[in-house]
PDB file of N, CA and C in Angstrom:
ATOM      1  N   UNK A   1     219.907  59.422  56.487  1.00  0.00           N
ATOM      2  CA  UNK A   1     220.106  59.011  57.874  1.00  0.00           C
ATOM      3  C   UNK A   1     221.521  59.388  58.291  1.00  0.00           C
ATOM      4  N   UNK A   2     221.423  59.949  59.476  1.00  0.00           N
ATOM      5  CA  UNK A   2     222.613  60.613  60.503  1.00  0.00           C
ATOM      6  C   UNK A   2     223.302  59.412  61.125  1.00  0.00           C
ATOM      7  N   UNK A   3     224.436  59.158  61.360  1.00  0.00           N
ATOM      8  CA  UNK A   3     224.396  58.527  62.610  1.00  0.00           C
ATOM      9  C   UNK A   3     226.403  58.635  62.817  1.00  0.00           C
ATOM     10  N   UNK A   4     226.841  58.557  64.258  1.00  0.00           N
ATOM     11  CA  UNK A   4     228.140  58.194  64.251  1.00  0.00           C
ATOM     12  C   UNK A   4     229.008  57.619  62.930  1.00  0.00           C
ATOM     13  N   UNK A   5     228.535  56.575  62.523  1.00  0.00           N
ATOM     14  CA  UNK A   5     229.425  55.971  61.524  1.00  0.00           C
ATOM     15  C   UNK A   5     229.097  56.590  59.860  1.00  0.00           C
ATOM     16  N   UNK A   6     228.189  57.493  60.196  1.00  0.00           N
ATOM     17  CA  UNK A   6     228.753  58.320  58.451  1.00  0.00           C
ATOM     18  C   UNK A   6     229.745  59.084  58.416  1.00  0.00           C
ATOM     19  N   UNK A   7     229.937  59.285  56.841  1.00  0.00           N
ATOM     20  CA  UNK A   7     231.306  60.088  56.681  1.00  0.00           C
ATOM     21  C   UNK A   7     230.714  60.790  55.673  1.00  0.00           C
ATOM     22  N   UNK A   8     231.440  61.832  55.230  1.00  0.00           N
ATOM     23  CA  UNK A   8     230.880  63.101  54.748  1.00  0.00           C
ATOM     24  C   UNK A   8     230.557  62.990  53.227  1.00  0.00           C
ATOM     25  N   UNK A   9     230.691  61.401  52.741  1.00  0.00           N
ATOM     26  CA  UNK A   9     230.218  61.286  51.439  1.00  0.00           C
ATOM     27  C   UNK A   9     228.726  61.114  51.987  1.00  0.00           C
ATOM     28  N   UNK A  10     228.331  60.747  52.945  1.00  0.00           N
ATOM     29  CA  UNK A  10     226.869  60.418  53.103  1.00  0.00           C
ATOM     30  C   UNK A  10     225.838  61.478  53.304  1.00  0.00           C
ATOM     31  N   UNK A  11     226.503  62.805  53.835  1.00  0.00           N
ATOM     32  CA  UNK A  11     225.878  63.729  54.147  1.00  0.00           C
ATOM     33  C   UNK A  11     225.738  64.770  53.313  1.00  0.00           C
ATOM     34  N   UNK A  12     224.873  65.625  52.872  1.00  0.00           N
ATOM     35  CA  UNK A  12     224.081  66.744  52.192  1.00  0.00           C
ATOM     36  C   UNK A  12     225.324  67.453  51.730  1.00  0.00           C
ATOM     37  N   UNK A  13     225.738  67.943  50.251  1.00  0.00           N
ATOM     38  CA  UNK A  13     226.387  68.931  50.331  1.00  0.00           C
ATOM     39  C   UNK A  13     225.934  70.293  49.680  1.00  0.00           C
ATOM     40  N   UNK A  14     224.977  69.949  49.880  1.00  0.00           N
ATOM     41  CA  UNK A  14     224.186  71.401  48.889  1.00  0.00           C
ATOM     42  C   UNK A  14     222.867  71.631  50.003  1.00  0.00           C
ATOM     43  N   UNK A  15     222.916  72.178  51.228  1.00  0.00           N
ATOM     44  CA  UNK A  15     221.747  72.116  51.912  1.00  0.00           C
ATOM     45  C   UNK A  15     220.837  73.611  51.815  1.00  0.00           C
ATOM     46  N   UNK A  16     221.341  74.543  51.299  1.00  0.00           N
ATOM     47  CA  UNK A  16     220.935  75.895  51.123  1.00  0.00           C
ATOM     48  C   UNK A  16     220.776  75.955  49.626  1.00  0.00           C
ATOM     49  N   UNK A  17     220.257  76.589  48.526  1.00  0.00           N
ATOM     50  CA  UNK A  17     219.769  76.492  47.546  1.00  0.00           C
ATOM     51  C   UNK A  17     221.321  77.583  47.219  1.00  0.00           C
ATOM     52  N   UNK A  18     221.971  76.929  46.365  1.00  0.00           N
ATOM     53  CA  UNK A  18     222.906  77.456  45.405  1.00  0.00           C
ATOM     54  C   UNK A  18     223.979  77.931  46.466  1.00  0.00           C
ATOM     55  N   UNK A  19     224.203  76.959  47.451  1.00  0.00           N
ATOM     56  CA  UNK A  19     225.512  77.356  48.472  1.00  0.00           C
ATOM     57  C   UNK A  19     226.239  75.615  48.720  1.00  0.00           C
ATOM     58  N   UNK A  20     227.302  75.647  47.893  1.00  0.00           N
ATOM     59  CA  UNK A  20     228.022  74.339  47.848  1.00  0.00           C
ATOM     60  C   UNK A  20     229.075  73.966  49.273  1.00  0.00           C
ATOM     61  N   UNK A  21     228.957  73.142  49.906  1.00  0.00           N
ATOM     62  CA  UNK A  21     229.551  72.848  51.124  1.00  0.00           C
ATOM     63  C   UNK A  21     230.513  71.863  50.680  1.00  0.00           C
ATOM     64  N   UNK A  22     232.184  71.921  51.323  1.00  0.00           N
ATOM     65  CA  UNK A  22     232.993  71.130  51.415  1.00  0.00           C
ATOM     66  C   UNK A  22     233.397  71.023  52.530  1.00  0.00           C
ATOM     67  N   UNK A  23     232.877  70.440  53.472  1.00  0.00           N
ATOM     68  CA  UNK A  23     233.377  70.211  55.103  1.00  0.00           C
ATOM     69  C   UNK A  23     232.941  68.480  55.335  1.00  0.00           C
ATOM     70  N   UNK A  24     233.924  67.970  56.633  1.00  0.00           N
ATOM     71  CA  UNK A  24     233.564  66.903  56.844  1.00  0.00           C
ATOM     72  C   UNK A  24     232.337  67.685  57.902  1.00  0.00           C
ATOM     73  N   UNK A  25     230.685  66.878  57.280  1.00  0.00           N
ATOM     74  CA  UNK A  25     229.409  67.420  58.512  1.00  0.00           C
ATOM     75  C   UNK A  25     229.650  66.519  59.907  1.00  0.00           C
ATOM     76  N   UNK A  26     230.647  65.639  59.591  1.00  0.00           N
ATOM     77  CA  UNK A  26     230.646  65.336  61.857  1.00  0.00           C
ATOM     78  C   UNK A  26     232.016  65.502  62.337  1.00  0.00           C
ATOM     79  N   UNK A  27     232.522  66.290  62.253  1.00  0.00           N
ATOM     80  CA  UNK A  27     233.798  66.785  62.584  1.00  0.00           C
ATOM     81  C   UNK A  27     233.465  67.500  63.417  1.00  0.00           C
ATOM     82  N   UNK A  28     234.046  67.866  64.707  1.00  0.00           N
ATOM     83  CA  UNK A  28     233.931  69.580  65.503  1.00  0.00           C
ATOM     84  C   UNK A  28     233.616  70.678  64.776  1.00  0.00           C
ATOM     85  N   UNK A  29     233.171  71.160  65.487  1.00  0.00           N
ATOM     86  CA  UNK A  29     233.010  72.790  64.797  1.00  0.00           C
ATOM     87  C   UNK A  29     233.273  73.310  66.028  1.00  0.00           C
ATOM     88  N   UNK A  30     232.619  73.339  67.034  1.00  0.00           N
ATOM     89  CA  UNK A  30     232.883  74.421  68.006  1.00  0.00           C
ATOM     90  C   UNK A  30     232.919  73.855  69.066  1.00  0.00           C
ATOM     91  N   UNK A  31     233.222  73.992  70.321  1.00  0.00           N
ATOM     92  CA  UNK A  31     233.035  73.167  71.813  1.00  0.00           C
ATOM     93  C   UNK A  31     231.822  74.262  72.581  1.00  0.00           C
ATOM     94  N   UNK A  32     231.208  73.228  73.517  1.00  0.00           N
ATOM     95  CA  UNK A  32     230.797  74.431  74.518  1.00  0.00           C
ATOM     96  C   UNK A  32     231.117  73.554  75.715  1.00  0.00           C
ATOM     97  N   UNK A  33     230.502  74.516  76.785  1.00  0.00           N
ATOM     98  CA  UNK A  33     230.924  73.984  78.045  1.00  0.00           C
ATOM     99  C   UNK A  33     230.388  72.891  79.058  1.00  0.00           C
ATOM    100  N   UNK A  34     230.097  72.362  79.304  1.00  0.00           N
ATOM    101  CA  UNK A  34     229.197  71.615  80.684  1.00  0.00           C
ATOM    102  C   UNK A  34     228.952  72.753  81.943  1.00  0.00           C
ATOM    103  N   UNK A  35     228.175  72.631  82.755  1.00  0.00           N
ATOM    104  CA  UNK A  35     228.243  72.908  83.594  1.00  0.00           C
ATOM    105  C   UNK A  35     229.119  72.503  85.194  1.00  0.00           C
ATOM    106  N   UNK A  36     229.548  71.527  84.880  1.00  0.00           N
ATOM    107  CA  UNK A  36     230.565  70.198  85.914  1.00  0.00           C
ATOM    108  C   UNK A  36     229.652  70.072  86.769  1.00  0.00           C
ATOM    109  N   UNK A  37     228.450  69.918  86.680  1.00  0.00           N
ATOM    110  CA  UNK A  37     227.537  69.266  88.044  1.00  0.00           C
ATOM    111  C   UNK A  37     228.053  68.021  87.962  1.00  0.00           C
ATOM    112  N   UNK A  38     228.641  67.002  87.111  1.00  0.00           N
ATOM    113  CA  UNK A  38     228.644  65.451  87.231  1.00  0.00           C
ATOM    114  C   UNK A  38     230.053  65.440  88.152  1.00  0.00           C
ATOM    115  N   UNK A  39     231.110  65.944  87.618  1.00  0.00           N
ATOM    116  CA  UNK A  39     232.579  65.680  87.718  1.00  0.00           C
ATOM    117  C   UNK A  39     233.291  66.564  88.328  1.00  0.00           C
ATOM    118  N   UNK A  40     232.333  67.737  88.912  1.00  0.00           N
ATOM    119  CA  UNK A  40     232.849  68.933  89.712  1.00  0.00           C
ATOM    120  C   UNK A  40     233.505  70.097  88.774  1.00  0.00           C
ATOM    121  N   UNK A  41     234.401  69.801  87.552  1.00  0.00           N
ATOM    122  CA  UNK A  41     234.945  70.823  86.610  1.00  0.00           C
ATOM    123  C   UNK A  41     233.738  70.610  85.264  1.00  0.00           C
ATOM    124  N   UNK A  42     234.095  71.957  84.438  1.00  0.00           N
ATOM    125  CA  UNK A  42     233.428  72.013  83.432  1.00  0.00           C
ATOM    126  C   UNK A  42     233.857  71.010  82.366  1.00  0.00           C
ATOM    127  N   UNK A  43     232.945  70.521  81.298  1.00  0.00           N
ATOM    128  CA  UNK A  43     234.036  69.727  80.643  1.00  0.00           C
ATOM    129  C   UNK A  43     233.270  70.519  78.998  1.00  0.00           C
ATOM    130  N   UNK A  44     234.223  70.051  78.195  1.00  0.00           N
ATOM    131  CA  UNK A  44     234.210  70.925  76.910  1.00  0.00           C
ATOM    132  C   UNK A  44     233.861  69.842  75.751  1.00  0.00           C
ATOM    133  N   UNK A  45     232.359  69.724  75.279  1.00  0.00           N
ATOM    134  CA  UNK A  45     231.954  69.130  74.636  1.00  0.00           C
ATOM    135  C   UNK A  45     232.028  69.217  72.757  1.00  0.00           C
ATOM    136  N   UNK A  46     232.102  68.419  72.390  1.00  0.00           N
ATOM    137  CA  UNK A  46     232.398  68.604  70.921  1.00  0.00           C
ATOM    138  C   UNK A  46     230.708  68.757  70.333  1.00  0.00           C
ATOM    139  N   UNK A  47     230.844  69.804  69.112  1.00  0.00           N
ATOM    140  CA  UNK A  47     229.749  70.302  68.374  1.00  0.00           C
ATOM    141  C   UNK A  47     230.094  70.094  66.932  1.00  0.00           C
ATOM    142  N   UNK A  48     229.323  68.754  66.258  1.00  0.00           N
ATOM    143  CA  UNK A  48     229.271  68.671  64.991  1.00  0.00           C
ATOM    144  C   UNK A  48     228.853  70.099  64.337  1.00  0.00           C
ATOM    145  N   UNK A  49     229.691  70.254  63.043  1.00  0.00           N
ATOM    146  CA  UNK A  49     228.976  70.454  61.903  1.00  0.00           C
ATOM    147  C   UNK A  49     227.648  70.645  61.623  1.00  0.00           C
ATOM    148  N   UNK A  50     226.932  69.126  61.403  1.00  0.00           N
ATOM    149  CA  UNK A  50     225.669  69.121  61.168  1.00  0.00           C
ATOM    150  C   UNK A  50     224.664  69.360  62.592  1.00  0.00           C
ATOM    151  N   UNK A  51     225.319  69.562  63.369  1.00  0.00           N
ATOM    152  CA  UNK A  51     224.675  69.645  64.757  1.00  0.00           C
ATOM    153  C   UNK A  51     224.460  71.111  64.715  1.00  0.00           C
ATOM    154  N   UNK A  52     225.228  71.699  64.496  1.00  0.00           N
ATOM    155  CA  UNK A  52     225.618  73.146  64.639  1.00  0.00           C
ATOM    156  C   UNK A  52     224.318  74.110  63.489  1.00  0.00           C
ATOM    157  N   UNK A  53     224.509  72.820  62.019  1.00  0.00           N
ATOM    158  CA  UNK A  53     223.255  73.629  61.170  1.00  0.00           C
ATOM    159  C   UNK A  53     222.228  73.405  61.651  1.00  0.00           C
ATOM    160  N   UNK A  54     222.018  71.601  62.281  1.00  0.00           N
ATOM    161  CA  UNK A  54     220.442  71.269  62.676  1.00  0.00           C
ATOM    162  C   UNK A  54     219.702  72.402  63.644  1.00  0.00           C
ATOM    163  N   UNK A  55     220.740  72.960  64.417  1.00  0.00           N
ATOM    164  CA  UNK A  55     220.061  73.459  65.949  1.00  0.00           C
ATOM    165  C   UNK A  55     219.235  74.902  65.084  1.00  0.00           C
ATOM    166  N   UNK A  56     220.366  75.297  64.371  1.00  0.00           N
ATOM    167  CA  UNK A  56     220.244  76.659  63.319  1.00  0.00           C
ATOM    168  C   UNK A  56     218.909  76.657  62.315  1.00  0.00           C
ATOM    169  N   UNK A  57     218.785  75.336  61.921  1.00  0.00           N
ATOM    170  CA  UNK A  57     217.388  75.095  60.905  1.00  0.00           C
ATOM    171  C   UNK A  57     216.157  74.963  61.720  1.00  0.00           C
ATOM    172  N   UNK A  58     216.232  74.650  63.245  1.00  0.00           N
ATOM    173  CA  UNK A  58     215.134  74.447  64.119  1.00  0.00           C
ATOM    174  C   UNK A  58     215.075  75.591  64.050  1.00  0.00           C
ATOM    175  N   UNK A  59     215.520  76.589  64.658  1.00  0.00           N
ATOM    176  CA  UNK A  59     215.128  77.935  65.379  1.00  0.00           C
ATOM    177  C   UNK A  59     214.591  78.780  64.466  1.00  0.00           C
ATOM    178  N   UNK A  60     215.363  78.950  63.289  1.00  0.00           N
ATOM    179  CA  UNK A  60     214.978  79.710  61.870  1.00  0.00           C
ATOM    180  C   UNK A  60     213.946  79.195  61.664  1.00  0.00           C
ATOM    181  N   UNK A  61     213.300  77.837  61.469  1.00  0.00           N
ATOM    182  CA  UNK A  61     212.012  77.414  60.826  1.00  0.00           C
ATOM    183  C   UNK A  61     210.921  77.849  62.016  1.00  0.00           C
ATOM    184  N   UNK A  62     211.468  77.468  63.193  1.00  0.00           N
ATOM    185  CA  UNK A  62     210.149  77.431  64.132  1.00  0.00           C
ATOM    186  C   UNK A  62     209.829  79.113  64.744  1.00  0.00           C
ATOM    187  N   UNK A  63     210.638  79.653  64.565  1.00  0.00           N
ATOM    188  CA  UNK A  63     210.616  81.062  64.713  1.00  0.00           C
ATOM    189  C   UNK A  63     210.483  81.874  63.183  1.00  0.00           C
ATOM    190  N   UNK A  64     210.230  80.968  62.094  1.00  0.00           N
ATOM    191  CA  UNK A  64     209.583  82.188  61.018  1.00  0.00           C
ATOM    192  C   UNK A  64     210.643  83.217  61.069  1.00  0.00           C
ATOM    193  N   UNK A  65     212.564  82.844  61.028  1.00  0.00           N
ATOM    194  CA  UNK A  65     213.130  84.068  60.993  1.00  0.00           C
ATOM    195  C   UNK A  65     213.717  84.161  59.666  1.00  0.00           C
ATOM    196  N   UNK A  66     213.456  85.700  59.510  1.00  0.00           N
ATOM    197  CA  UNK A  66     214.133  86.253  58.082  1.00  0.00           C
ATOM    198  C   UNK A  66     214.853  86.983  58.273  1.00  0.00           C
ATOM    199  N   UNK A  67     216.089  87.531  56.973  1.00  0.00           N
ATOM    200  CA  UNK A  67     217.074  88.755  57.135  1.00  0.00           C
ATOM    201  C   UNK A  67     216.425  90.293  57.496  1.00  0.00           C
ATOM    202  N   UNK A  68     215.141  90.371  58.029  1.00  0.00           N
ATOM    203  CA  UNK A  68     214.546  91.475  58.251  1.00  0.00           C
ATOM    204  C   UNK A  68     214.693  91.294  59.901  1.00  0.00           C
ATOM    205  N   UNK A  69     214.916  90.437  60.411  1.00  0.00           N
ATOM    206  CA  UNK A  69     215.121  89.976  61.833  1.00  0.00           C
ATOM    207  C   UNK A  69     216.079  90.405  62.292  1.00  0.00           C
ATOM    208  N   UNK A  70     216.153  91.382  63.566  1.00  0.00           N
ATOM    209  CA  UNK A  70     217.315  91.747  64.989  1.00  0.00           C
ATOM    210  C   UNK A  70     217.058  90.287  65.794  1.00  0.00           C
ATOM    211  N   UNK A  71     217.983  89.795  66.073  1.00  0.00           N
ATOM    212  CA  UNK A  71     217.752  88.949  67.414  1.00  0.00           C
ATOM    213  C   UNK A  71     218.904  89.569  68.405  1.00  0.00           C
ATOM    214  N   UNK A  72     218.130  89.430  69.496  1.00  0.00           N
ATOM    215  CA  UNK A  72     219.217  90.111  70.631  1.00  0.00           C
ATOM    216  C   UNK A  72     219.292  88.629  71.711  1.00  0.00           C
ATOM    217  N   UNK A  73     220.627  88.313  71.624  1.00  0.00           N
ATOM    218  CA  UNK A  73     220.918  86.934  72.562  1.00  0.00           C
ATOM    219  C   UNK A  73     221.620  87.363  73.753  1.00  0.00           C
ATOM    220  N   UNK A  74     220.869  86.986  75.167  1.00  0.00           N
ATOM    221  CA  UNK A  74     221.258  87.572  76.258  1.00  0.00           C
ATOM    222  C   UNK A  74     221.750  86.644  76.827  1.00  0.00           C
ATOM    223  N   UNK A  75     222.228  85.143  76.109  1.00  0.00           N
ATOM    224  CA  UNK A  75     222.481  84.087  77.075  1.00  0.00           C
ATOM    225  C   UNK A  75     224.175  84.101  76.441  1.00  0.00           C
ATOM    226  N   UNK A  76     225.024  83.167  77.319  1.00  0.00           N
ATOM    227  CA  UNK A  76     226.210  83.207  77.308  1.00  0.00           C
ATOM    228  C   UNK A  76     226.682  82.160  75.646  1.00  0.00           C
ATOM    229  N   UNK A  77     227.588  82.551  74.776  1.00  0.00           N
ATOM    230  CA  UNK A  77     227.776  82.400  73.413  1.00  0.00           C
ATOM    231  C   UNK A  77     228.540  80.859  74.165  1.00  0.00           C
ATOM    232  N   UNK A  78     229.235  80.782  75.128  1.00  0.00           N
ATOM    233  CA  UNK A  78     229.885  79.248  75.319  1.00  0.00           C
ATOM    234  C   UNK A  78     228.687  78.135  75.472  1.00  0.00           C
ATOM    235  N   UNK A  79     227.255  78.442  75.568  1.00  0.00           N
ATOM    236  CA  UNK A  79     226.683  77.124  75.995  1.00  0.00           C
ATOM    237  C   UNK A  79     225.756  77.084  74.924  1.00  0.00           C
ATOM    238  N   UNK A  80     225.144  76.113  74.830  1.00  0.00           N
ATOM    239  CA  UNK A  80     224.561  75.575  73.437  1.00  0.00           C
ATOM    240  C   UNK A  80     223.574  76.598  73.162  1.00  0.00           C
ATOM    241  N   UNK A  81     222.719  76.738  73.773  1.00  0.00           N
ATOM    242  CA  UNK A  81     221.647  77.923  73.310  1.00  0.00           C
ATOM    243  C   UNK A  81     222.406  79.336  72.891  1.00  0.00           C
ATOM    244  N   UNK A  82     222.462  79.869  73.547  1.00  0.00           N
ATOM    245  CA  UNK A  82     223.570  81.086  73.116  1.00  0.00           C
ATOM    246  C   UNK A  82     224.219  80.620  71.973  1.00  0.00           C
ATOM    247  N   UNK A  83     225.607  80.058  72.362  1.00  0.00           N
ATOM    248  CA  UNK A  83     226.495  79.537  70.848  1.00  0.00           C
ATOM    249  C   UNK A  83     226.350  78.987  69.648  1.00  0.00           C
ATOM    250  N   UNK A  84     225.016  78.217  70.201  1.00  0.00           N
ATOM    251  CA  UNK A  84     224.964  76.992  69.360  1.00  0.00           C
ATOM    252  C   UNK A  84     223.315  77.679  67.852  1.00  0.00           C
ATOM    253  N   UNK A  85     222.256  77.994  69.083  1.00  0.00           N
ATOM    254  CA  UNK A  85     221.011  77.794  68.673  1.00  0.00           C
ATOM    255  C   UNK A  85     220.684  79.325  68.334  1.00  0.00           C
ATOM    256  N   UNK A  86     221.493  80.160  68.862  1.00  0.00           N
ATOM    257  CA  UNK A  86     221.053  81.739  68.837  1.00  0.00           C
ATOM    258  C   UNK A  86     222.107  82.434  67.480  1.00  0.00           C
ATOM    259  N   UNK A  87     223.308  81.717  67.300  1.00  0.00           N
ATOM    260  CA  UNK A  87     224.505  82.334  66.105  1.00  0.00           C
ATOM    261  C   UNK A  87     223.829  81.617  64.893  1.00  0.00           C
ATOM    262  N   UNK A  88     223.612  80.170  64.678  1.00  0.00           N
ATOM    263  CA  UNK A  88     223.152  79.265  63.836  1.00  0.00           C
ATOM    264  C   UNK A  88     221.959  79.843  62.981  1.00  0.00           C
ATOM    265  N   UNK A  89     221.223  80.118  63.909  1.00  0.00           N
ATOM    266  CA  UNK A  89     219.701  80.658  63.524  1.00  0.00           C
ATOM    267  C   UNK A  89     220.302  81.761  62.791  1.00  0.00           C
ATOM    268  N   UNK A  90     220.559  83.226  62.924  1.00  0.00           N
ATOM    269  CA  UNK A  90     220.928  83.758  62.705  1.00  0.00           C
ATOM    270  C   UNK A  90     221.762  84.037  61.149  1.00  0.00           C
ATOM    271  N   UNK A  91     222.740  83.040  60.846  1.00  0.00           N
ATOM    272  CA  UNK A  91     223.566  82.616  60.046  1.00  0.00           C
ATOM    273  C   UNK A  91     222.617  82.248  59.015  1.00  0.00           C
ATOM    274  N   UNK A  92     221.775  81.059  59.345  1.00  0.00           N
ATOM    275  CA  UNK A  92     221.043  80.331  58.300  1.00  0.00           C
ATOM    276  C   UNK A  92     219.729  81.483  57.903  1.00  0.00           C
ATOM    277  N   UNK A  93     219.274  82.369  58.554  1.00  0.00           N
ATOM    278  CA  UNK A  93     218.237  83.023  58.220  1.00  0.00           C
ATOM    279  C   UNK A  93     218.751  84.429  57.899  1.00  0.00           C
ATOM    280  N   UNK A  94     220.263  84.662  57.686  1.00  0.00           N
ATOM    281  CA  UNK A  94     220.744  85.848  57.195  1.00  0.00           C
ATOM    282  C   UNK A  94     220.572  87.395  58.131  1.00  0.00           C
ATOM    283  N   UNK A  95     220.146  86.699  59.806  1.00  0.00           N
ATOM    284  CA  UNK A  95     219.353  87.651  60.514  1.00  0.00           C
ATOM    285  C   UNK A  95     220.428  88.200  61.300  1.00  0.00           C
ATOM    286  N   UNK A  96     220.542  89.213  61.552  1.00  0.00           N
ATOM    287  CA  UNK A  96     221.501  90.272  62.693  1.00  0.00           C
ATOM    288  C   UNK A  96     221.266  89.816  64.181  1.00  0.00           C
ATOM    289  N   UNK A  97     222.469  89.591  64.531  1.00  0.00           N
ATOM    290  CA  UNK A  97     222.361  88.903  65.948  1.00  0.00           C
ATOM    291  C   UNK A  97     222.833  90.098  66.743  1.00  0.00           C
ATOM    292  N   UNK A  98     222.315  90.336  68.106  1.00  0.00           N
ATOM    293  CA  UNK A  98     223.181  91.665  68.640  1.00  0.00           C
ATOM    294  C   UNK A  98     223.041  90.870  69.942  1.00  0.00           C
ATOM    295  N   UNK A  99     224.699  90.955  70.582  1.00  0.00           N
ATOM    296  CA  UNK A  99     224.967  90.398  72.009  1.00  0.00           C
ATOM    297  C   UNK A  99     225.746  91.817  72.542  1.00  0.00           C
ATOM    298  N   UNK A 100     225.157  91.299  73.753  1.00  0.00           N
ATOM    299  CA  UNK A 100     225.766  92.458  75.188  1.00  0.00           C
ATOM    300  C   UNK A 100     227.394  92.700  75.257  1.00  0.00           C
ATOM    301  N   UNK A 101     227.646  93.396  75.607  1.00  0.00           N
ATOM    302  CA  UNK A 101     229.560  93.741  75.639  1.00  0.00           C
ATOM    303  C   UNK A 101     229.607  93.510  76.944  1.00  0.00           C
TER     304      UNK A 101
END
């Protein structure tokens, strides 16, 4: 079980078969952006760790992706899909990501 008040003795450190992890899993990893519909400016949200693998283990599992996989991500790398769900996947399934210049 996940929640705010764990600390990184509680969480997985071996989640890939023979790849040893030393990171705190709810620490930042990356920010993305808001859109500022609430507050008028964008605001810059914090991205766990384990948030960052979870989004990565959805997409890889539910998309059947392997290192034989091109993915081409046409959405912007600052917002969660792009940054978050399209690099992750990628990473965890060893698959070639190709973004636009």
């Amino acid at each position: 079980k996940f929640s705010k008040e764990s600390n990184e003795t509680d969480l997985p450190h071996t989640l890939l078969a023979g790849v040893e992890y030393n990171t705190n899993w709810t620490k930042p990893m990356v920010y993305i952006y808001t859109s500022g519909t609430t507050g008028g400016l964008p605001k810059a949200v914090p991205i766990s760790h384990l948030r960052f693998w979870s989004a990565g283990t959805l997409m890889k599992v539910m998309c059947h992706m392997s290192p034989a996989d091109v993915v081409y991500c046409a959405l912007p790398l600052y917002h969660s899909a792009g940054g978050m769900m399209g690099t992750s996947s990628c990473i965890l399934a060893g698959s070639e990501l190709v973004i636009r210049r």
